[in-house]
C-alpha atoms as a PDB file:
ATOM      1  CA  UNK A   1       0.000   0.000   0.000  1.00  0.00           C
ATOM      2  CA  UNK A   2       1.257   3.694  -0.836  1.00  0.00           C
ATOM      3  CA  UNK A   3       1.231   4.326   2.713  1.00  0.00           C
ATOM      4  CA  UNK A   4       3.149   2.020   3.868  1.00  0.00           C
ATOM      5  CA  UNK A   5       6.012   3.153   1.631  1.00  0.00           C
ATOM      6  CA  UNK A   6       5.803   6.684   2.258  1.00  0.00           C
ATOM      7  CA  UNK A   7       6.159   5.973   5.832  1.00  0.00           C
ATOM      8  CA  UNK A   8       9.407   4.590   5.556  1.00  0.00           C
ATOM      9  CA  UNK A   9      10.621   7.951   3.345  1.00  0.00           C
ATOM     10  CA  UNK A  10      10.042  10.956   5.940  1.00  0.00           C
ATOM     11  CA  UNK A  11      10.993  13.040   3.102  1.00  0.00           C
ATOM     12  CA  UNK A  12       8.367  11.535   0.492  1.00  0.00           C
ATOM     13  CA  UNK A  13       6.065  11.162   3.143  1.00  0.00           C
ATOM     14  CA  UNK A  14       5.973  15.290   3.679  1.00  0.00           C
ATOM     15  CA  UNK A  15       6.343  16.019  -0.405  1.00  0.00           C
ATOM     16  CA  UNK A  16       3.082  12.960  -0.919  1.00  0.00           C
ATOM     17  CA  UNK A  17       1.325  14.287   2.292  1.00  0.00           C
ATOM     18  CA  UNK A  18       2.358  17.561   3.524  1.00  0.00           C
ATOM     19  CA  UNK A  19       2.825  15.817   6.929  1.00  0.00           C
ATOM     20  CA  UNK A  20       6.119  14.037   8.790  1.00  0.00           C
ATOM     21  CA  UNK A  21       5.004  10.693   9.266  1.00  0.00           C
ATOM     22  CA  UNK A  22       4.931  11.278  13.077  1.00  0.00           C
ATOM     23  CA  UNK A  23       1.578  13.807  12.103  1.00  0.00           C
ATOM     24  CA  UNK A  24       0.024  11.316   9.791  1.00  0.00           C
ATOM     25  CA  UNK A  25       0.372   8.610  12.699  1.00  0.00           C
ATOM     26  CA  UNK A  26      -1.386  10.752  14.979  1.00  0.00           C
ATOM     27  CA  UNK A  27      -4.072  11.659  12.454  1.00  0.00           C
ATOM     28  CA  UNK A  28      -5.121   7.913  11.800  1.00  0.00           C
ATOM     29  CA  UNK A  29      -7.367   7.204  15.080  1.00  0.00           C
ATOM     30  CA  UNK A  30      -9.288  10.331  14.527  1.00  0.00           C
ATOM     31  CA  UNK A  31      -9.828   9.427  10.601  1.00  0.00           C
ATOM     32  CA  UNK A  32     -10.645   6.286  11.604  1.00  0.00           C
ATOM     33  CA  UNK A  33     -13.534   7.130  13.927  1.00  0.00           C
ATOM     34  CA  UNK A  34     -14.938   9.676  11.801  1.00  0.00           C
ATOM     35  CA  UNK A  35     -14.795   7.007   8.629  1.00  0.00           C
ATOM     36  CA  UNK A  36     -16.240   3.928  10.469  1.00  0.00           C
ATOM     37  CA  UNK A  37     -19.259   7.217  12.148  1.00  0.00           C
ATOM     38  CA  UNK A  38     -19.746   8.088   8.861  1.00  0.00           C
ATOM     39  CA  UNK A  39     -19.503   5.070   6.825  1.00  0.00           C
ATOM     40  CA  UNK A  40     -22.119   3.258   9.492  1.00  0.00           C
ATOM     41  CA  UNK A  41     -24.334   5.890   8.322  1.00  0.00           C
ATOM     42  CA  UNK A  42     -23.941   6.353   4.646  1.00  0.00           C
ATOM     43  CA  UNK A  43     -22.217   5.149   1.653  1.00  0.00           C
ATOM     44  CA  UNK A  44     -19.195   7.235   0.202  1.00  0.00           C
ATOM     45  CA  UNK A  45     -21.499   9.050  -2.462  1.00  0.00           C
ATOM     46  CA  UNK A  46     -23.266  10.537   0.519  1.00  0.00           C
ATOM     47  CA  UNK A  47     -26.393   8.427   0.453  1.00  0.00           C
ATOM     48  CA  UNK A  48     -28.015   7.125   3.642  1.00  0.00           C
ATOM     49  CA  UNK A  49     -27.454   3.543   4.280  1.00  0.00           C
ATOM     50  CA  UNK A  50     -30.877   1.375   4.872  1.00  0.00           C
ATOM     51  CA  UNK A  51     -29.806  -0.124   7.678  1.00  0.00           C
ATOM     52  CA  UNK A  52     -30.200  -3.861   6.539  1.00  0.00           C
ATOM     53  CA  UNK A  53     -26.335  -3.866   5.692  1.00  0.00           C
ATOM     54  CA  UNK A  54     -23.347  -2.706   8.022  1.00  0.00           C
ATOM     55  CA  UNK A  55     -20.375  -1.426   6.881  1.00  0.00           C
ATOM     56  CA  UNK A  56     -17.919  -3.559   6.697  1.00  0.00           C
ATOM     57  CA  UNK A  57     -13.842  -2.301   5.265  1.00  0.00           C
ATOM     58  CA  UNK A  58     -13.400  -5.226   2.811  1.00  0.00           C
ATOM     59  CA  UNK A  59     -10.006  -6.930   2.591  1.00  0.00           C
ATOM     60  CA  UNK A  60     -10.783  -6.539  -1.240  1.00  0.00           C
ATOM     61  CA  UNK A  61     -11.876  -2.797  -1.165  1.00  0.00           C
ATOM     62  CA  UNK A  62      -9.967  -0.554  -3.783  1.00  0.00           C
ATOM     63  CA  UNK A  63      -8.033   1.378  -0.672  1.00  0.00           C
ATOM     64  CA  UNK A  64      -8.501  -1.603   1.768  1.00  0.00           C
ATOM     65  CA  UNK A  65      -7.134   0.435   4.724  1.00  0.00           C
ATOM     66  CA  UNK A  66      -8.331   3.425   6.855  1.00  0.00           C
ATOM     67  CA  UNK A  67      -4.830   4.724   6.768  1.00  0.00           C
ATOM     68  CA  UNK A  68      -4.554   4.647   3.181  1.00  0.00           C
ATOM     69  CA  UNK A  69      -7.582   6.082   2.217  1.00  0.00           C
ATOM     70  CA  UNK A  70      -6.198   9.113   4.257  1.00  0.00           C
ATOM     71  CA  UNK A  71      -3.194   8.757   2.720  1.00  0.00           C
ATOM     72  CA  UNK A  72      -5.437   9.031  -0.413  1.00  0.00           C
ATOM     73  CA  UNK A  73      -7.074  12.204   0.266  1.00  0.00           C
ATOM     74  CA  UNK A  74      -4.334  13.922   1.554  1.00  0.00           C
ATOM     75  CA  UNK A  75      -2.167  13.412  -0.952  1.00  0.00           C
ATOM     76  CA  UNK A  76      -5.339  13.954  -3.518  1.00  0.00           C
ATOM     77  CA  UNK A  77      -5.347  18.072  -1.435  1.00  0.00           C
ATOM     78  CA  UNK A  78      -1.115  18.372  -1.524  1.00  0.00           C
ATOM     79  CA  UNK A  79      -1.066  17.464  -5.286  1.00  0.00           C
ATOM     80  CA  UNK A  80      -4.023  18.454  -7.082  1.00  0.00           C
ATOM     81  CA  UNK A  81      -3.273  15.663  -9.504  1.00  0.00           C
ATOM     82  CA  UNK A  82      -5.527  14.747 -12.441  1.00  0.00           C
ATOM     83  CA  UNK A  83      -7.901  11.988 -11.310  1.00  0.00           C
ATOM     84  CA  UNK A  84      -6.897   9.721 -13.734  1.00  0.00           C
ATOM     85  CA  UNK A  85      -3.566  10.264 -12.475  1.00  0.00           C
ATOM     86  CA  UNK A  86      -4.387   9.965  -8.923  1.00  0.00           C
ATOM     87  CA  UNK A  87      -6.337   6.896  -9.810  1.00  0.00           C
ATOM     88  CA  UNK A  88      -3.089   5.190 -11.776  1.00  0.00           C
ATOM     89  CA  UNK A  89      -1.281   6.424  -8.939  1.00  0.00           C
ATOM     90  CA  UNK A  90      -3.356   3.926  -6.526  1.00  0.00           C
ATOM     91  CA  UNK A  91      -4.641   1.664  -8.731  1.00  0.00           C
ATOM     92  CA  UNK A  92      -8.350   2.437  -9.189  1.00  0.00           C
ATOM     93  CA  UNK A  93     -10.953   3.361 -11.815  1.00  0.00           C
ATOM     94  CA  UNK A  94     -11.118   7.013 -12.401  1.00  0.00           C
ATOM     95  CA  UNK A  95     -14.689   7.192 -11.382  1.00  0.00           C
ATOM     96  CA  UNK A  96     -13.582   5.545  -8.090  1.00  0.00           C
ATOM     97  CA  UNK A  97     -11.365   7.967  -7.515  1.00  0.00           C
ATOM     98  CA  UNK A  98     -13.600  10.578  -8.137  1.00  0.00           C
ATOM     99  CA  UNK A  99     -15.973   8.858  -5.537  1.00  0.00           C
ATOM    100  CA  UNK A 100     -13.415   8.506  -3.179  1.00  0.00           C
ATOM    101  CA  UNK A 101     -12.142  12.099  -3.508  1.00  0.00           C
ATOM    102  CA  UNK A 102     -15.604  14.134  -2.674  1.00  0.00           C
ATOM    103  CA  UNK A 103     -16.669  10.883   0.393  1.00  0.00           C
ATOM    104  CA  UNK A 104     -12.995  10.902   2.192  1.00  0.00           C
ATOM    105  CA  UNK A 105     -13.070  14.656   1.972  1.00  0.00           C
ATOM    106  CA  UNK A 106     -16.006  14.893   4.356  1.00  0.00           C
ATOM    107  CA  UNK A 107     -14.834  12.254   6.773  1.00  0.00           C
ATOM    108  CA  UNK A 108     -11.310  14.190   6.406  1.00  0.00           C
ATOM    109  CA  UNK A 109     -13.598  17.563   7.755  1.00  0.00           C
ATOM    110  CA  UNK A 110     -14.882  15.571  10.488  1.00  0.00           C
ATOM    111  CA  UNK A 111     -12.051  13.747  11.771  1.00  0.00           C
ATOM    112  CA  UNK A 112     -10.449  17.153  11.623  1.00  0.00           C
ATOM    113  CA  UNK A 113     -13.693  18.362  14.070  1.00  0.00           C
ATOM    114  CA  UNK A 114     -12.774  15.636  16.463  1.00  0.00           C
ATOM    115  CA  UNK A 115      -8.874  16.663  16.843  1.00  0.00           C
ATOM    116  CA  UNK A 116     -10.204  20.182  17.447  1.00  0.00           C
ATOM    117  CA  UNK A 117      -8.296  21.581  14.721  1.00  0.00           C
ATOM    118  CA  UNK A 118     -11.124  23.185  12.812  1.00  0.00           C
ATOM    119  CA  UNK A 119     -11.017  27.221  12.510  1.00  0.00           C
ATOM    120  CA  UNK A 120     -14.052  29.309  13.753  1.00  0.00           C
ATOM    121  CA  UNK A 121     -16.377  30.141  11.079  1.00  0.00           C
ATOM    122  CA  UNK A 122     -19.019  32.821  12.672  1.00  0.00           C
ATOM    123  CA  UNK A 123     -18.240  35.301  14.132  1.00  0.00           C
ATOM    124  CA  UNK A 124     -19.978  34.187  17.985  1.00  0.00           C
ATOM    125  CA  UNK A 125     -17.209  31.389  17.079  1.00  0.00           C
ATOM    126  CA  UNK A 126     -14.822  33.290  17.178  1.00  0.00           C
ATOM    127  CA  UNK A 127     -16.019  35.318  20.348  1.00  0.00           C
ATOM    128  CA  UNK A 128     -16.036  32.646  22.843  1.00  0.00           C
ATOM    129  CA  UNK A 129     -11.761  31.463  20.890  1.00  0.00           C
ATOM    130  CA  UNK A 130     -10.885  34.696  21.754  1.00  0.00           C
ATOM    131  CA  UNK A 131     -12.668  34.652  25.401  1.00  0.00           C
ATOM    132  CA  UNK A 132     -10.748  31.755  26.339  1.00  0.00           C
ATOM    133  CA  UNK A 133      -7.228  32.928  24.105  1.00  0.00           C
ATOM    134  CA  UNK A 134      -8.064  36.262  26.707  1.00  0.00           C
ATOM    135  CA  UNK A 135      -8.589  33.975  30.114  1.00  0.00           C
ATOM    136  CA  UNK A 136      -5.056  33.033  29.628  1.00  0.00           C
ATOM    137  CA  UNK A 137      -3.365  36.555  28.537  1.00  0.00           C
ATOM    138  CA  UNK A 138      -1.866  37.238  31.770  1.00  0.00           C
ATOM    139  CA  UNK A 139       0.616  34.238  31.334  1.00  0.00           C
ATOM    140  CA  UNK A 140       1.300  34.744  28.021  1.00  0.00           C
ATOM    141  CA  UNK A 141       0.751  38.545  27.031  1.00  0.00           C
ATOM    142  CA  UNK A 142       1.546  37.412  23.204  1.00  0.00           C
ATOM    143  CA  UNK A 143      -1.612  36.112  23.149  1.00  0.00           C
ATOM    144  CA  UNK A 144      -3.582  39.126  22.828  1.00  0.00           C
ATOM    145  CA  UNK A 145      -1.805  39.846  19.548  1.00  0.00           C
ATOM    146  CA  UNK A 146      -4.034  38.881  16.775  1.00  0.00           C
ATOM    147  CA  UNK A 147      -3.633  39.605  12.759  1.00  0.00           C
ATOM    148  CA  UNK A 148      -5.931  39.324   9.764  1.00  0.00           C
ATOM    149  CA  UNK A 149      -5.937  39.126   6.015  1.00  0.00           C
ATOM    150  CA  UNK A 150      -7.887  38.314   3.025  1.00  0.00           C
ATOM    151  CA  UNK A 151      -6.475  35.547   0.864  1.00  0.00           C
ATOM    152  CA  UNK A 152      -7.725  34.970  -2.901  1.00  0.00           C
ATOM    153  CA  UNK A 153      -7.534  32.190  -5.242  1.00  0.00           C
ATOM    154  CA  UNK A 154      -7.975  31.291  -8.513  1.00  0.00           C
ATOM    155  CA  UNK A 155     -11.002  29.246  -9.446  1.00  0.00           C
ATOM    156  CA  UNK A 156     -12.139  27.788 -13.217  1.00  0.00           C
ATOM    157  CA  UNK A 157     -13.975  30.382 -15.365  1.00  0.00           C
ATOM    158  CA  UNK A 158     -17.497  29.959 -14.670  1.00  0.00           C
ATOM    159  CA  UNK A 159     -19.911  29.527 -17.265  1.00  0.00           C
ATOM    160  CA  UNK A 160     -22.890  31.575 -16.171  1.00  0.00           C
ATOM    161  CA  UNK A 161     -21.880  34.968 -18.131  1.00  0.00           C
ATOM    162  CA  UNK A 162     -23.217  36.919 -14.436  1.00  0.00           C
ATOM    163  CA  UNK A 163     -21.276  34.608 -12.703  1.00  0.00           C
ATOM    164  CA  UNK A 164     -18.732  35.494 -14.719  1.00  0.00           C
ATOM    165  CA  UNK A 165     -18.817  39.348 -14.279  1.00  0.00           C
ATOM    166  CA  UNK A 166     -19.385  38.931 -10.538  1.00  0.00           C
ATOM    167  CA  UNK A 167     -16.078  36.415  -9.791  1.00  0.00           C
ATOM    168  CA  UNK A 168     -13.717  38.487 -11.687  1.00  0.00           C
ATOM    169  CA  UNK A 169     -10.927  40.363 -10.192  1.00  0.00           C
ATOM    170  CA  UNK A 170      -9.207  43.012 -11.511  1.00  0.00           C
ATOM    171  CA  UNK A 171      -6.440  42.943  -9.520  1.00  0.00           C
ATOM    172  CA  UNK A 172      -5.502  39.523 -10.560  1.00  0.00           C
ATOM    173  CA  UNK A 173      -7.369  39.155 -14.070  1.00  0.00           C
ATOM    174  CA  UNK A 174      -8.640  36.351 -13.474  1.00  0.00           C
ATOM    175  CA  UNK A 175     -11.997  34.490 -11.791  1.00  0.00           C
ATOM    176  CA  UNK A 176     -11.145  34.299  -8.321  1.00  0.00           C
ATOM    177  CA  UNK A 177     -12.867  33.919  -4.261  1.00  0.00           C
ATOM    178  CA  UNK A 178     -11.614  35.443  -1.250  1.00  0.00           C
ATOM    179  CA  UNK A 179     -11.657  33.789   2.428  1.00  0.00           C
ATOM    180  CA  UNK A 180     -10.557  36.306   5.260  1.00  0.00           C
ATOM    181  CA  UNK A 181      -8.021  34.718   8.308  1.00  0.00           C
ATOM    182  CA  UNK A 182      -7.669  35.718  11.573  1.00  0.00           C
ATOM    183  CA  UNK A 183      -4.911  34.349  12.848  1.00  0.00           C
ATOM    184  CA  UNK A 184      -3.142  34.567  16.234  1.00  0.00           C
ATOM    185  CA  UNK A 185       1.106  35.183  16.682  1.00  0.00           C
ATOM    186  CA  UNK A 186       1.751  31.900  17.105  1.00  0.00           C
ATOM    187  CA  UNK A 187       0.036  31.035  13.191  1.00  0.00           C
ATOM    188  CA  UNK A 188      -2.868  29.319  14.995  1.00  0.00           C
ATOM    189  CA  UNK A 189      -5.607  29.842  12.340  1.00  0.00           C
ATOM    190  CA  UNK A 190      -8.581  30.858  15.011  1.00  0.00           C
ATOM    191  CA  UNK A 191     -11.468  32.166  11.714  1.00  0.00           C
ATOM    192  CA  UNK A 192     -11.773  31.244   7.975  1.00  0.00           C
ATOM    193  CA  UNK A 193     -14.763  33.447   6.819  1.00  0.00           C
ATOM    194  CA  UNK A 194     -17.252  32.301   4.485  1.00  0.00           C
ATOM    195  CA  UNK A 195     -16.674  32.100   0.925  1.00  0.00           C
ATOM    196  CA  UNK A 196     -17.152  35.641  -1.357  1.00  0.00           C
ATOM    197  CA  UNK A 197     -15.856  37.239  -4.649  1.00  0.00           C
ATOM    198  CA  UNK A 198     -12.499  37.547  -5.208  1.00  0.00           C
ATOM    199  CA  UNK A 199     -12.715  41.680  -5.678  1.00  0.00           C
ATOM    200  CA  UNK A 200     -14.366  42.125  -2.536  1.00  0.00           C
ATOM    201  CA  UNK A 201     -12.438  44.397  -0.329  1.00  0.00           C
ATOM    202  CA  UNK A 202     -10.236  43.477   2.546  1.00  0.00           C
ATOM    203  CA  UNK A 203     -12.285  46.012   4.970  1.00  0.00           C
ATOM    204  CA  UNK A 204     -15.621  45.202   3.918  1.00  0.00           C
ATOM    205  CA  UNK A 205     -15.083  41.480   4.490  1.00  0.00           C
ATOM    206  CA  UNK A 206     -13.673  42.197   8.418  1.00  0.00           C
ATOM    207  CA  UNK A 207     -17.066  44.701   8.665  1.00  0.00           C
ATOM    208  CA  UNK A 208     -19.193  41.900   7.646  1.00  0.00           C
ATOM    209  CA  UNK A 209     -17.595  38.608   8.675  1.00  0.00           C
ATOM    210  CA  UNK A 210     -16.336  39.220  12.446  1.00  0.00           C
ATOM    211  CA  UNK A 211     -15.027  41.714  14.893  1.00  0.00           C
ATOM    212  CA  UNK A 212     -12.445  41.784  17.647  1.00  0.00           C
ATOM    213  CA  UNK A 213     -12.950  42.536  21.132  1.00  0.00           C
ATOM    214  CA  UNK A 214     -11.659  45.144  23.308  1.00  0.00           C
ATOM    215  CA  UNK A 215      -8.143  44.398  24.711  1.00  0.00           C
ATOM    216  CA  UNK A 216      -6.696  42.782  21.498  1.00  0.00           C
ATOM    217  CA  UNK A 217      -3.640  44.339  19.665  1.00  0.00           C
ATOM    218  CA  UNK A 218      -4.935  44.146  16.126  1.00  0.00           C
ATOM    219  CA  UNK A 219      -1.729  43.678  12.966  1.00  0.00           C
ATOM    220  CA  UNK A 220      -3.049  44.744  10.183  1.00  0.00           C
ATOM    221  CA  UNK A 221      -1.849  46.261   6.386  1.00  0.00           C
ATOM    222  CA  UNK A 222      -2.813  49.377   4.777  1.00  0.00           C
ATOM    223  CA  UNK A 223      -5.355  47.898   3.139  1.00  0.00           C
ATOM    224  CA  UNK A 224      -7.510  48.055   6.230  1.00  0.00           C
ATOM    225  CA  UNK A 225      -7.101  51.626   6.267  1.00  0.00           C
ATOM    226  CA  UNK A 226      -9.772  53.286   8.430  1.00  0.00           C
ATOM    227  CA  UNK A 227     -10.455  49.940  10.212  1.00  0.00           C
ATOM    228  CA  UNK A 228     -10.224  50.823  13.745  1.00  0.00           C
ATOM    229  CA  UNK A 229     -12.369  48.546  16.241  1.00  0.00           C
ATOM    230  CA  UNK A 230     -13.386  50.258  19.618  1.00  0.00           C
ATOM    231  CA  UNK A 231     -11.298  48.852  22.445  1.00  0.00           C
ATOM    232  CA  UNK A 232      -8.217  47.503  19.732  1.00  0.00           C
ATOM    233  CA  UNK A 233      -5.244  48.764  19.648  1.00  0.00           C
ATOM    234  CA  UNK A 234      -4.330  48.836  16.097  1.00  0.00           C
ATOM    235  CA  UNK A 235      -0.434  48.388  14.689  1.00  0.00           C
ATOM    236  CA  UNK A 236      -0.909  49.181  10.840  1.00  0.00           C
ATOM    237  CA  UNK A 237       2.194  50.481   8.390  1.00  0.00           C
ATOM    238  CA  UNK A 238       1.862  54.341   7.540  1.00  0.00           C
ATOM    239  CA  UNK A 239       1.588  55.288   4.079  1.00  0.00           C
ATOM    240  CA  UNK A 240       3.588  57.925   2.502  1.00  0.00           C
ATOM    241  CA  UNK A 241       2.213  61.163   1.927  1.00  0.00           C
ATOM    242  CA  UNK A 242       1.851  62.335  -1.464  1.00  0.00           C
ATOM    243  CA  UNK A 243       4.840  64.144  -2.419  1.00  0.00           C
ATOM    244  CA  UNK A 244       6.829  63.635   0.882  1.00  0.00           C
ATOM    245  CA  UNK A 245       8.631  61.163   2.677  1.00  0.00           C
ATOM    246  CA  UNK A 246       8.440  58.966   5.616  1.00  0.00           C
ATOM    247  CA  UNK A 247      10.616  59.949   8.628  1.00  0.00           C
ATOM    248  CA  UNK A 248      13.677  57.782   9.978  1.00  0.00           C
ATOM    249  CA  UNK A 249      11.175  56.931  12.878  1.00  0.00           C
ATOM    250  CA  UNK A 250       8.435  56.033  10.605  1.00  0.00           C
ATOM    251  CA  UNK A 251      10.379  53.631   8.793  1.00  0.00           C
ATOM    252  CA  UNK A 252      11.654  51.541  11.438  1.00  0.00           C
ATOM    253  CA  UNK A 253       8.229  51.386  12.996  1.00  0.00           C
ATOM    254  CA  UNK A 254       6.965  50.166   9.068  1.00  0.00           C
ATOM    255  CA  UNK A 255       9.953  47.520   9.857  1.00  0.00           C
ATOM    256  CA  UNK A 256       8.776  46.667  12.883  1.00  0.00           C
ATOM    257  CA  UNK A 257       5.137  46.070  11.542  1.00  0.00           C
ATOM    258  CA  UNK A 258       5.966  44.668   8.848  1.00  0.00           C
ATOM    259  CA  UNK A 259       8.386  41.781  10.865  1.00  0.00           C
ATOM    260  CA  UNK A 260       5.597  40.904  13.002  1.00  0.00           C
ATOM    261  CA  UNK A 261       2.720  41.024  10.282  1.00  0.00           C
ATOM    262  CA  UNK A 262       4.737  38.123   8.492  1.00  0.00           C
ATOM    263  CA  UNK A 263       3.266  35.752  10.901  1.00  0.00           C
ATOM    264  CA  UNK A 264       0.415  35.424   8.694  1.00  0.00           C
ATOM    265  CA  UNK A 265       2.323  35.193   5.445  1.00  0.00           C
ATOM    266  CA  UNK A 266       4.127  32.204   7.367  1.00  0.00           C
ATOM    267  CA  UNK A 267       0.552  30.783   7.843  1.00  0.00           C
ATOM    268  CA  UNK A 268      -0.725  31.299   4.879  1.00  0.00           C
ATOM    269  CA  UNK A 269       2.283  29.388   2.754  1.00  0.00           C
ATOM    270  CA  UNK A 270       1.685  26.901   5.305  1.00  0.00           C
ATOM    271  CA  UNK A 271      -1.976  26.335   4.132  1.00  0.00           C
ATOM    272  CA  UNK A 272      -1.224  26.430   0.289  1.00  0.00           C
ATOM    273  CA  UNK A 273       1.435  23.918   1.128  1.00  0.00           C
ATOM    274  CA  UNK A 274      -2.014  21.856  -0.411  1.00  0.00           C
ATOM    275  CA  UNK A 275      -2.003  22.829  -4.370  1.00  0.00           C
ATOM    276  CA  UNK A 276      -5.298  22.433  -4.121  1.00  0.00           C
ATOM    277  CA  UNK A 277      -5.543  26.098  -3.243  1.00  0.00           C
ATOM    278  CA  UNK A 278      -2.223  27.049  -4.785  1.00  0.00           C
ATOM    279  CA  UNK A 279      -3.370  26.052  -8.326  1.00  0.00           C
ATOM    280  CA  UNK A 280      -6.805  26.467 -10.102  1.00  0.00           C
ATOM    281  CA  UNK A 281      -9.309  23.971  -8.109  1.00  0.00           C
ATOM    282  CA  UNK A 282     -10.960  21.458 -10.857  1.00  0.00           C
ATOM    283  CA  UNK A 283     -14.047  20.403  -8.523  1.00  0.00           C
ATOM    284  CA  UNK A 284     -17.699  21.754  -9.054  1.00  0.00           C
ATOM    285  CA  UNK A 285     -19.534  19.109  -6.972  1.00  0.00           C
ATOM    286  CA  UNK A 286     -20.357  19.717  -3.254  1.00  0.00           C
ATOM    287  CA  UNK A 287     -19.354  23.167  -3.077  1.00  0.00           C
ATOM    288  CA  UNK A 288     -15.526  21.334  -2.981  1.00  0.00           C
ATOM    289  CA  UNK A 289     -13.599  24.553  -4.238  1.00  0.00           C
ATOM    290  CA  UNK A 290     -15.478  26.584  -1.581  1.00  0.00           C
ATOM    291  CA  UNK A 291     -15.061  23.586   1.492  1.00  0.00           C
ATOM    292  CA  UNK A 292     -11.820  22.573   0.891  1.00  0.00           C
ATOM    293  CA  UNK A 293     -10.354  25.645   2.208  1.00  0.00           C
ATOM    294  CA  UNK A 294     -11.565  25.072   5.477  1.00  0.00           C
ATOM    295  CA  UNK A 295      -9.930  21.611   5.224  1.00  0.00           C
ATOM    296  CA  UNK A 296      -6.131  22.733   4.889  1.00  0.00           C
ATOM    297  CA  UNK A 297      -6.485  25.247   7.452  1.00  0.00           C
ATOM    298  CA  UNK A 298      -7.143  22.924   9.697  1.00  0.00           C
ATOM    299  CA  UNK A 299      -4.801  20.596   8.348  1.00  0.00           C
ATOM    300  CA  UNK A 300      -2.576  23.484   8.872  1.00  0.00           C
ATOM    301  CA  UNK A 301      -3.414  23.879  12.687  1.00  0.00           C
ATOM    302  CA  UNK A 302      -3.156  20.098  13.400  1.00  0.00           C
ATOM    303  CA  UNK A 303       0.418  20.265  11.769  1.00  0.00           C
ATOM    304  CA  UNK A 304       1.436  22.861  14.278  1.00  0.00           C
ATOM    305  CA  UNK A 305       1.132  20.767  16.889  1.00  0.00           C
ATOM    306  CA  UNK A 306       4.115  19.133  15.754  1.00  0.00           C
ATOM    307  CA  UNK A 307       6.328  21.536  13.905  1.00  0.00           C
ATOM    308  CA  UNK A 308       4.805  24.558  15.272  1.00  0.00           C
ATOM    309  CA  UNK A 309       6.859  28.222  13.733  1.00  0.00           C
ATOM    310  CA  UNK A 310       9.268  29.704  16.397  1.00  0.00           C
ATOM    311  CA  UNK A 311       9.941  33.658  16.878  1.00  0.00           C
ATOM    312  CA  UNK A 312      11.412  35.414  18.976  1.00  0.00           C
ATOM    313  CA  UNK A 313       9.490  38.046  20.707  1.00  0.00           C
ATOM    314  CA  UNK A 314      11.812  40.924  20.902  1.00  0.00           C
ATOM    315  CA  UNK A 315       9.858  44.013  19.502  1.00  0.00           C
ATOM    316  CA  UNK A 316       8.761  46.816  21.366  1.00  0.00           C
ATOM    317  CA  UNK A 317       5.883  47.430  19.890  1.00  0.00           C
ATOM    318  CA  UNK A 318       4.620  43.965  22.008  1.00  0.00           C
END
């Protein structure tokens, strides 16, 4: 089985994967009790099961293990293969594999639930993470530091001409969505925002999608300009005035902004580690381009557990 061998290659296991083989170990037990939930329930093309039949993992089953069918998906999100690739790859039918694909990637979402890895995704969500991330400021003050962005990716040109007009973006000519993060300083992804057009504004998504309490420090780019929340302190580069020039002062404060504010770059990589997101997403069915988002960011959180980013907190700003 293709597990199996990537397991002995910690290097191919990461580049097949995106996880050291000590993560995917730790990831089985909570795929498996989310598959054999799920799979008591209803069959991998999402219909209920009658109930006359049990599920039963066949010894003769196409992927005939619970750790390589999550082997199969995550490698499926890491590679964005062709499916009749992916399929040669594990020796299956192409309409298996398209089977496979859209039932393991809702079992993947759910064993992901059960680790605890999954982002908010409403804003009261989000309220009572940051509550708790607040209960336990006073022994680590870093805590209270929180930054946001919007992140956009390419999607297939739909074929609705109004769809059309309403997905494209000018800043990156092409037909594109937008999630916004909120992410804390240690990359923790703590809100993925529902799914909207790739030209909506940065500002206008963090009006509409969530807010931030009082007592947070707030990192943020200029293109949250005017976006002050009552309560937040805000740490946000300063633009140049027309005409003029930043100070000395201004500068190294932009520096020291911009060092911290990287954070979030650092996440976001980390999430389109999956070329799923990185490249165009091929998937109509399910609402997969719009779901799967959610699914590496919390792939991205459970990873952090075990190779979490390290900084060192030096700037004054904090």
């Amino acid at each position: 089985m293709k597990y199996e061998q990537w397991l002995t290659n910690p290097t191919r296991c990461k580049a097949m994967t995106g996880y050291s083989v000590e993560a995917f170990q730790e990831l089985v037990p909570y795929f498996e009790q989310a598959h054999n939930e799920y799979l008591s329930r209803y069959h991998l093309n999402g219909k209920r099961r009658s109930g006359l039949r049990q599920f039963v993992l066949y010894a003769n089953s196409p992927l005939p293990s619970v750790a390589e069918r999550l082997a199969f998906i995550l490698s499926y999100c890491k590679l964005n293969p062709l499916q009749e690739q992916h399929a040669d790859l594990f020796g299956i039918e192409q309409q298996q594999c398209n089977v496979f694909v859209h039932g393991l990637q809702v079992i993947l979402d759910k064993s992901l639930a059960l680790a605890q890895a999954v982002p908010a995704q409403t804003d009261a969500q989000l309220q009572t993470v940051l509550a708790a991330s607040k209960a336990h400021s006073t022994d680590d003050p870093v805590s209270k530091h929180l930054l946001h962005e919007g992140v956009e990716r390419e999607i297939p040109r739909p074929q609705d001409p109004d769809a059309q007009q309403t997905h494209y973006s000018g800043k990156k000519k092409n037909h594109t969505i937008k999630h916004a993060l909120v992410v804390n300083s240690l990359c923790l992804v703590l809100f993925v925002s529902a799914t909207v057009t790739g030209k909506t504004h940065d500002k206008k998504l963090a009006d509409t999608h969530y807010s931030i309490p009082k007592g947070f420090t707030l990192w943020q780019d200029t293109g949250y300009q005017g976006y002050r929340p009552e309560g937040v302190t805000i740490q946000q580069p300063m633009k140049k005035p027309r005409g003029k020039e930043l100070t000395a002062q201004q500068k190294q404060t932009n520096r020291i902004v911009s060092a911290f504010r990287v954070r979030i770059e650092h996440a976001i990589g980390s999430i389109k580690r999956y070329r799923i997101l990185k490249d165009e997403c091929r998937l109509r069915k399910n609402q997969f381009t719009h779901k799967i988002f959610l699914t590496c960011a919390a792939l991205h959180n459970f990873r952090l557990r075990f190779h979490p980013f390290h900084y060192e907190v030096t700037y004054s700003a904090l």
